[in-house]
PDB file of N, CA and C in Angstrom:
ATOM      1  N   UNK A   1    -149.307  26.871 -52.838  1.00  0.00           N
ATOM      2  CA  UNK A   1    -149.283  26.240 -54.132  1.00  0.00           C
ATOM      3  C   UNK A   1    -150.513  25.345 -54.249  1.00  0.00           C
ATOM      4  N   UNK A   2    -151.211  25.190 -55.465  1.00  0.00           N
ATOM      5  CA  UNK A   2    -152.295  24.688 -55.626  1.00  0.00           C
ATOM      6  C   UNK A   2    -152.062  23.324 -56.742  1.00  0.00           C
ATOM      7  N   UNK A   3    -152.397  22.372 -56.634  1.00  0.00           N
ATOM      8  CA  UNK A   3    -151.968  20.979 -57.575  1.00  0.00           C
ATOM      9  C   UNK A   3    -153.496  21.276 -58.538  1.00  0.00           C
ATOM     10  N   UNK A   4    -152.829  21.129 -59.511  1.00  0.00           N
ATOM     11  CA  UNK A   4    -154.804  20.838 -60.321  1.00  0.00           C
ATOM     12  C   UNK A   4    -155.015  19.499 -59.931  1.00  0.00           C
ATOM     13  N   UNK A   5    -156.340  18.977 -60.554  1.00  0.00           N
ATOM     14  CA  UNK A   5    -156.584  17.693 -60.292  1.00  0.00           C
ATOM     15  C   UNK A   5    -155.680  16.468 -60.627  1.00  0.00           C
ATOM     16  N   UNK A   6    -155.050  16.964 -62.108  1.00  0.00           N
ATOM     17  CA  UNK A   6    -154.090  15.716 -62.330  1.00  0.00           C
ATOM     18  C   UNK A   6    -153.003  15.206 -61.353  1.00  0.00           C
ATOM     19  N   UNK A   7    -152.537  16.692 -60.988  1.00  0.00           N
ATOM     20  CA  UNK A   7    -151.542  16.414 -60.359  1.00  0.00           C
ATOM     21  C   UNK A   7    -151.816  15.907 -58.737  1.00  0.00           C
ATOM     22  N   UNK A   8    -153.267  16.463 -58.238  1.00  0.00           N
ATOM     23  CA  UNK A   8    -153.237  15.613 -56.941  1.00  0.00           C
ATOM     24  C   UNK A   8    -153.658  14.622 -57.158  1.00  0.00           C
ATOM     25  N   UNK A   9    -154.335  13.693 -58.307  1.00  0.00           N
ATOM     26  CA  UNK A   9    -154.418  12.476 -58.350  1.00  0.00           C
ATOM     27  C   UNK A   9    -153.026  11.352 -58.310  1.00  0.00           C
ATOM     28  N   UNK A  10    -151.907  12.309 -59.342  1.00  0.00           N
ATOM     29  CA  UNK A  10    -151.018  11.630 -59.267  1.00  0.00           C
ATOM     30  C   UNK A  10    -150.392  11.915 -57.566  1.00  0.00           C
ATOM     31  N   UNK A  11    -150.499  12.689 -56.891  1.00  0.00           N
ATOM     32  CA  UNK A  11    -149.780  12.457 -55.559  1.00  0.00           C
ATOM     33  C   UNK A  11    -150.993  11.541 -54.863  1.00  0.00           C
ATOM     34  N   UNK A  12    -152.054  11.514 -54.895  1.00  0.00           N
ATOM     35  CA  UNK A  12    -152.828  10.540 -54.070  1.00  0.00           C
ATOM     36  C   UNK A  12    -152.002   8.763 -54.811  1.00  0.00           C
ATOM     37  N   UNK A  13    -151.990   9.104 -55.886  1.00  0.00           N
ATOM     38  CA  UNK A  13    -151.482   7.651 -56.209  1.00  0.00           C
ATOM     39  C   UNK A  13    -149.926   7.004 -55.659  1.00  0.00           C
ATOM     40  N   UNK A  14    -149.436   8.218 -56.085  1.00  0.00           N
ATOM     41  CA  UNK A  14    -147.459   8.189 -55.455  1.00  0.00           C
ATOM     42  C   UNK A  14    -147.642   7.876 -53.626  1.00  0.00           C
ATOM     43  N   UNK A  15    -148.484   8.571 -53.309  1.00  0.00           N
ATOM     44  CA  UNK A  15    -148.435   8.326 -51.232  1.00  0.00           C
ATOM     45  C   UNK A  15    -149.302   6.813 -51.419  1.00  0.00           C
ATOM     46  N   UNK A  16    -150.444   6.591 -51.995  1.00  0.00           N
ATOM     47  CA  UNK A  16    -151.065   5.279 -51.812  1.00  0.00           C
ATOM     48  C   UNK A  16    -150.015   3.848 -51.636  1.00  0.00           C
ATOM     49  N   UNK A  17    -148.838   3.756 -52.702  1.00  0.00           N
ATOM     50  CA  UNK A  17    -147.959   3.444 -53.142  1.00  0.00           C
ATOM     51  C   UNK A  17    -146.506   3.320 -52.045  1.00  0.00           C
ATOM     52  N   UNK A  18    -146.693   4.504 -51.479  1.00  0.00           N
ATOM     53  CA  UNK A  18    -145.727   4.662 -50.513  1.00  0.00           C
ATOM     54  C   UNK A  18    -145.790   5.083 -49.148  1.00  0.00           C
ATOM     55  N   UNK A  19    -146.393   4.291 -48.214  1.00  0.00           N
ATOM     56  CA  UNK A  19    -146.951   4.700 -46.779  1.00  0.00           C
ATOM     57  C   UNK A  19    -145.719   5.441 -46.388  1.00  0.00           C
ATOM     58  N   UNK A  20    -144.913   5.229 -45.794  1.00  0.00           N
ATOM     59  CA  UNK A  20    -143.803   5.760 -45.223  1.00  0.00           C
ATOM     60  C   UNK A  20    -143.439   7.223 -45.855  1.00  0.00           C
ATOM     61  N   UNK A  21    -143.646   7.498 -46.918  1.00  0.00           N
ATOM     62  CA  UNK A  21    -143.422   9.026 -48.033  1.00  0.00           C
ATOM     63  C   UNK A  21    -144.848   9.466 -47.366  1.00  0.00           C
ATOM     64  N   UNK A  22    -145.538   8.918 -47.152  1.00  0.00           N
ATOM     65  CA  UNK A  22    -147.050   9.883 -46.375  1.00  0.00           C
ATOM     66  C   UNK A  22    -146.738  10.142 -44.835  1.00  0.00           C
ATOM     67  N   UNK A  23    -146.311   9.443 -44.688  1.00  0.00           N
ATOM     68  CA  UNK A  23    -145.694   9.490 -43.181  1.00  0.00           C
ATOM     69  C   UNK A  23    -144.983  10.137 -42.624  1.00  0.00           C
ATOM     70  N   UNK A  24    -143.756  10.453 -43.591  1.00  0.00           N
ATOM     71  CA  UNK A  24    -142.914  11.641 -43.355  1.00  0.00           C
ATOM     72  C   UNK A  24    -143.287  12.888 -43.786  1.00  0.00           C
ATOM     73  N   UNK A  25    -143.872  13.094 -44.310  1.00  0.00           N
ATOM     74  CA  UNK A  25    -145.109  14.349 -44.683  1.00  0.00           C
ATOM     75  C   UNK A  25    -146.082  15.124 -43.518  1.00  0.00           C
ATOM     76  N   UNK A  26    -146.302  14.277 -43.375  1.00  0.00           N
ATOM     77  CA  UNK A  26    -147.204  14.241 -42.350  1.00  0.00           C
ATOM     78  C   UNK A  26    -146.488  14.911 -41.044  1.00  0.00           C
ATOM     79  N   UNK A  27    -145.557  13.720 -40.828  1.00  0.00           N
ATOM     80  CA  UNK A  27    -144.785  14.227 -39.264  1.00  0.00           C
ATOM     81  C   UNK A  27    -144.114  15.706 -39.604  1.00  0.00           C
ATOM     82  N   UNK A  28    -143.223  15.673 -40.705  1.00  0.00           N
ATOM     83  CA  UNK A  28    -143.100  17.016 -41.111  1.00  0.00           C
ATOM     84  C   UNK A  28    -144.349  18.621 -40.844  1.00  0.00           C
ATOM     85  N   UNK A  29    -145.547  18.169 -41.829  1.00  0.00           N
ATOM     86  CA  UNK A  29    -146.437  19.009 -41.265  1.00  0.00           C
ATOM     87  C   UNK A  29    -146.747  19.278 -39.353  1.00  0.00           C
ATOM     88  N   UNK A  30    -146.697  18.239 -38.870  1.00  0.00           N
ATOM     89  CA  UNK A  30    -147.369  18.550 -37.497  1.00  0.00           C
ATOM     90  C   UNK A  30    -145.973  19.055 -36.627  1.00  0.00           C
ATOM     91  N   UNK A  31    -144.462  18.776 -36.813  1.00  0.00           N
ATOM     92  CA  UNK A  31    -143.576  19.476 -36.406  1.00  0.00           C
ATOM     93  C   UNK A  31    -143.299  20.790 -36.840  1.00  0.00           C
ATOM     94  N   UNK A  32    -143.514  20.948 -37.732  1.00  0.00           N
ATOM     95  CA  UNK A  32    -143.944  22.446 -38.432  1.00  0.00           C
ATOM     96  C   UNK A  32    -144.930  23.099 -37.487  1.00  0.00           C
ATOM     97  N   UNK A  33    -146.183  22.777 -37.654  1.00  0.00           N
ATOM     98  CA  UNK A  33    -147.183  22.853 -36.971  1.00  0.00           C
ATOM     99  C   UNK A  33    -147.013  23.283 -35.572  1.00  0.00           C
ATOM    100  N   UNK A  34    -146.899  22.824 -34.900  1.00  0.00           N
ATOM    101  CA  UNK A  34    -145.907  22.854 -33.546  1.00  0.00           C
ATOM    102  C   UNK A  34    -144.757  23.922 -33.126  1.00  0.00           C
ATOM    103  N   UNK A  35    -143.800  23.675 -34.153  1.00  0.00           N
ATOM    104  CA  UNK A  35    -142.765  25.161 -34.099  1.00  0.00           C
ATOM    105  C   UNK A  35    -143.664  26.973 -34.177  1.00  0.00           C
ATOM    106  N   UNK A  36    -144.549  26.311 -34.677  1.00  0.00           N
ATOM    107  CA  UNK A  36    -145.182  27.902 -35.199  1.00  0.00           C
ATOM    108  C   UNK A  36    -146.159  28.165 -33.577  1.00  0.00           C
ATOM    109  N   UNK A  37    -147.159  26.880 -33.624  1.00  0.00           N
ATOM    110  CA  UNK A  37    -147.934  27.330 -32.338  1.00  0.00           C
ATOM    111  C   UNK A  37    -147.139  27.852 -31.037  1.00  0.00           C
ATOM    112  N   UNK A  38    -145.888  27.072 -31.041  1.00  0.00           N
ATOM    113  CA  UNK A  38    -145.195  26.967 -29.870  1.00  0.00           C
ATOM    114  C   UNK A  38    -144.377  28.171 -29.917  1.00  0.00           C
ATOM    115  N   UNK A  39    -144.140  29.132 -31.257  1.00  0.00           N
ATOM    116  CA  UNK A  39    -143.505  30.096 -31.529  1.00  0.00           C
ATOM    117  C   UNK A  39    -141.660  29.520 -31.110  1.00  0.00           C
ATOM    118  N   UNK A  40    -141.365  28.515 -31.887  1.00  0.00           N
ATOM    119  CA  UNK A  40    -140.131  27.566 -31.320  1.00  0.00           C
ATOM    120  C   UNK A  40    -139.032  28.117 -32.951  1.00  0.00           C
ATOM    121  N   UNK A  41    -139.096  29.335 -33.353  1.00  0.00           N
ATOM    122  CA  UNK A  41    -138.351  30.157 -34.247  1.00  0.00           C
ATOM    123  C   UNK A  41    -136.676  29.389 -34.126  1.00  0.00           C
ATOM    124  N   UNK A  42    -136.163  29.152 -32.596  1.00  0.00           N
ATOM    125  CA  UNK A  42    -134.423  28.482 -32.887  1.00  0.00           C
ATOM    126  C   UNK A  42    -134.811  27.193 -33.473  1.00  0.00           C
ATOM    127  N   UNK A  43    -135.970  26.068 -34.028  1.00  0.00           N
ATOM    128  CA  UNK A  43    -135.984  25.143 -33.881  1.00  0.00           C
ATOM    129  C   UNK A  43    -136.286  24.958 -35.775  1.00  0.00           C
ATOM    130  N   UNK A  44    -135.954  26.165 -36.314  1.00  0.00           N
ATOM    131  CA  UNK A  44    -136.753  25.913 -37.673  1.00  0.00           C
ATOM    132  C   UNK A  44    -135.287  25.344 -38.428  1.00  0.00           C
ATOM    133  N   UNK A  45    -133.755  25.648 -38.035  1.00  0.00           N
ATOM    134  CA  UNK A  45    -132.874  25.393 -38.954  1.00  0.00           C
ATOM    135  C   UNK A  45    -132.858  23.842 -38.521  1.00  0.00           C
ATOM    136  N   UNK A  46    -133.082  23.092 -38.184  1.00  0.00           N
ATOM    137  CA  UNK A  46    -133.487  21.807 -37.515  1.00  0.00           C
ATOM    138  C   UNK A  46    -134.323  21.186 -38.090  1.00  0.00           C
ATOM    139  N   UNK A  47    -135.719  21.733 -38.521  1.00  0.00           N
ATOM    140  CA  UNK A  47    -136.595  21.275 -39.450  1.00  0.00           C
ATOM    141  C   UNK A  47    -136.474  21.426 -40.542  1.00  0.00           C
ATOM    142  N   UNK A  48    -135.611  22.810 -41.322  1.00  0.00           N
ATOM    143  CA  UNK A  48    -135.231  22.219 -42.460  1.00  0.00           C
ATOM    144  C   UNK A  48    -134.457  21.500 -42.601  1.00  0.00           C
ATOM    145  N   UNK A  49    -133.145  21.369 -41.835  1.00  0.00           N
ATOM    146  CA  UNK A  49    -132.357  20.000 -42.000  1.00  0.00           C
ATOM    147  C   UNK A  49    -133.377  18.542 -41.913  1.00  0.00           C
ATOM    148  N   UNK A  50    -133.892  18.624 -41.673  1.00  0.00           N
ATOM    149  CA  UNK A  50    -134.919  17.471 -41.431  1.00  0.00           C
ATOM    150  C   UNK A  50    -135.923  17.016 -42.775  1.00  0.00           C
ATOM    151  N   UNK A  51    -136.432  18.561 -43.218  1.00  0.00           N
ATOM    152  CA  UNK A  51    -137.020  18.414 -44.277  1.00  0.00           C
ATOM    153  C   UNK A  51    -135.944  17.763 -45.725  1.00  0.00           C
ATOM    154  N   UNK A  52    -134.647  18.388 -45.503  1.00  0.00           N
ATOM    155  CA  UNK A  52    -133.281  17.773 -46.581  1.00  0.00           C
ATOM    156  C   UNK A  52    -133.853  16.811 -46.463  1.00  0.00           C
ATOM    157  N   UNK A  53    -133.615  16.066 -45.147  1.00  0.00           N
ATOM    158  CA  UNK A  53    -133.166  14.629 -45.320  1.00  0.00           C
ATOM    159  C   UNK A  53    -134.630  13.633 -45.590  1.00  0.00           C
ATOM    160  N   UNK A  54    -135.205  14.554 -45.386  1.00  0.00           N
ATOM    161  CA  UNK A  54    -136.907  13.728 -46.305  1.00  0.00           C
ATOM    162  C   UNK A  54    -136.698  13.515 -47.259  1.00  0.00           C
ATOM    163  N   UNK A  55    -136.397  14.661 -48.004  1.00  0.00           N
ATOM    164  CA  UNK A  55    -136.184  14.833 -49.697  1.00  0.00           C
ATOM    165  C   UNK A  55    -135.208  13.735 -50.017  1.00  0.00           C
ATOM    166  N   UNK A  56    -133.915  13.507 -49.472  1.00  0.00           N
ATOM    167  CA  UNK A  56    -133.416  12.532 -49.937  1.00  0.00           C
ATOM    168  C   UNK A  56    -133.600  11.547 -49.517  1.00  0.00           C
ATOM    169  N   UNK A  57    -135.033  10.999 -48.505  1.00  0.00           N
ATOM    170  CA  UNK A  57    -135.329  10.036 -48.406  1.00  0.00           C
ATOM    171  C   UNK A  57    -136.731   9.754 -49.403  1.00  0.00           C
ATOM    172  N   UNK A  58    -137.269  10.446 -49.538  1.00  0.00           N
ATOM    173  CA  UNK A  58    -138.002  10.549 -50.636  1.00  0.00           C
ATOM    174  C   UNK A  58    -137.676  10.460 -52.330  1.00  0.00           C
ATOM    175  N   UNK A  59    -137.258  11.132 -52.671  1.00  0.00           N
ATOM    176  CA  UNK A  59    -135.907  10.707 -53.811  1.00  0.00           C
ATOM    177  C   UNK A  59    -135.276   9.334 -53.940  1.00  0.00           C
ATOM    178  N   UNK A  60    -135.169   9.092 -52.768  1.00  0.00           N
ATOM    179  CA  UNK A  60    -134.722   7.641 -52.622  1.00  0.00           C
ATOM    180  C   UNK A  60    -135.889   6.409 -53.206  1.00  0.00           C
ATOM    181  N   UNK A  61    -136.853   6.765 -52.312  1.00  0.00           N
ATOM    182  CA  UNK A  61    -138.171   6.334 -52.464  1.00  0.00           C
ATOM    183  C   UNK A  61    -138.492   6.034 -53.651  1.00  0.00           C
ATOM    184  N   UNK A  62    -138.512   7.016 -54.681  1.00  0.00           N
ATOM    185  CA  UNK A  62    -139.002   7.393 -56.371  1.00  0.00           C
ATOM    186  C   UNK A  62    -138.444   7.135 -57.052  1.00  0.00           C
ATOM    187  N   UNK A  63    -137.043   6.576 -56.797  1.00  0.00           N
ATOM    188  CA  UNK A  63    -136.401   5.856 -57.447  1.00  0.00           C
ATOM    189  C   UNK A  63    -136.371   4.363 -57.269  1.00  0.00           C
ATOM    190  N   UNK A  64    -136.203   4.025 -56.341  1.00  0.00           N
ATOM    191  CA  UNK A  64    -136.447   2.339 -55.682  1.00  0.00           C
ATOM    192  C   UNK A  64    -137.211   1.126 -57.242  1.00  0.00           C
ATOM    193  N   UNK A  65    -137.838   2.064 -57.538  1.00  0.00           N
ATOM    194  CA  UNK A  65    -138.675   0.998 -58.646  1.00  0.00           C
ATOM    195  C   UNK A  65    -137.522   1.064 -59.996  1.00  0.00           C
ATOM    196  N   UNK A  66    -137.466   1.553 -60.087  1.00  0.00           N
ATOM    197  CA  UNK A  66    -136.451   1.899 -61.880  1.00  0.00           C
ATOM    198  C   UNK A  66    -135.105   1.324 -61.570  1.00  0.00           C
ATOM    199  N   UNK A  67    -134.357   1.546 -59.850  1.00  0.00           N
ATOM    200  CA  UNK A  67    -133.353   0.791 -59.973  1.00  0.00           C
ATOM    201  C   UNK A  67    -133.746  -0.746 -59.329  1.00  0.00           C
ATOM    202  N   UNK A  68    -135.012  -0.759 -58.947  1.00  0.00           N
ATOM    203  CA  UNK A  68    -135.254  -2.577 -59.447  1.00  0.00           C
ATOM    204  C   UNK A  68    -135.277  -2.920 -60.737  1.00  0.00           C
ATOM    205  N   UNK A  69    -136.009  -2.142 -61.712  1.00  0.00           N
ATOM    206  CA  UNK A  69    -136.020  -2.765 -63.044  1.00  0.00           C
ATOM    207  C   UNK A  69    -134.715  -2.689 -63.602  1.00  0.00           C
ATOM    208  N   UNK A  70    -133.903  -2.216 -63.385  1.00  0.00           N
ATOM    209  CA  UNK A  70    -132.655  -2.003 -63.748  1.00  0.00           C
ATOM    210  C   UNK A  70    -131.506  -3.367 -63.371  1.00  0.00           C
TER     211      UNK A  70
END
């Protein structure tokens, strides 16, 4: 998938904003990364459970501001 510019500006701005949402990205990529070099195929239903629980830590994240203003 390819972001045009708007849209990777707006993710450079959303991670600037949120170290920890870059962070889990990140570790995500290089455990990914890792399963594949390492050819570690039993270890992928694990990383997507992992990736879930990004998302709803991320989600969490993107919301944090609106239920302060709230």
């Amino acid at each position: 998938m390819t972001l045009s510019q708007a849209e990777q500006l707006q993710l450079r701005t959303v991670l600037a904003h949120y170290p920890e949402l870059e962070a889990l990205i990140r570790h995500l990529r290089r455990s990914f990364a890792v399963m594949l070099a390492e050819r570690q195929g039993e270890g992928l239903l694990e990383w997507l459970d992992a990736v879930r629980r990004g998302v709803s830590v991320s989600s969490a994240v993107a919301a944090a501001p609106g239920i302060r203003r709230s």
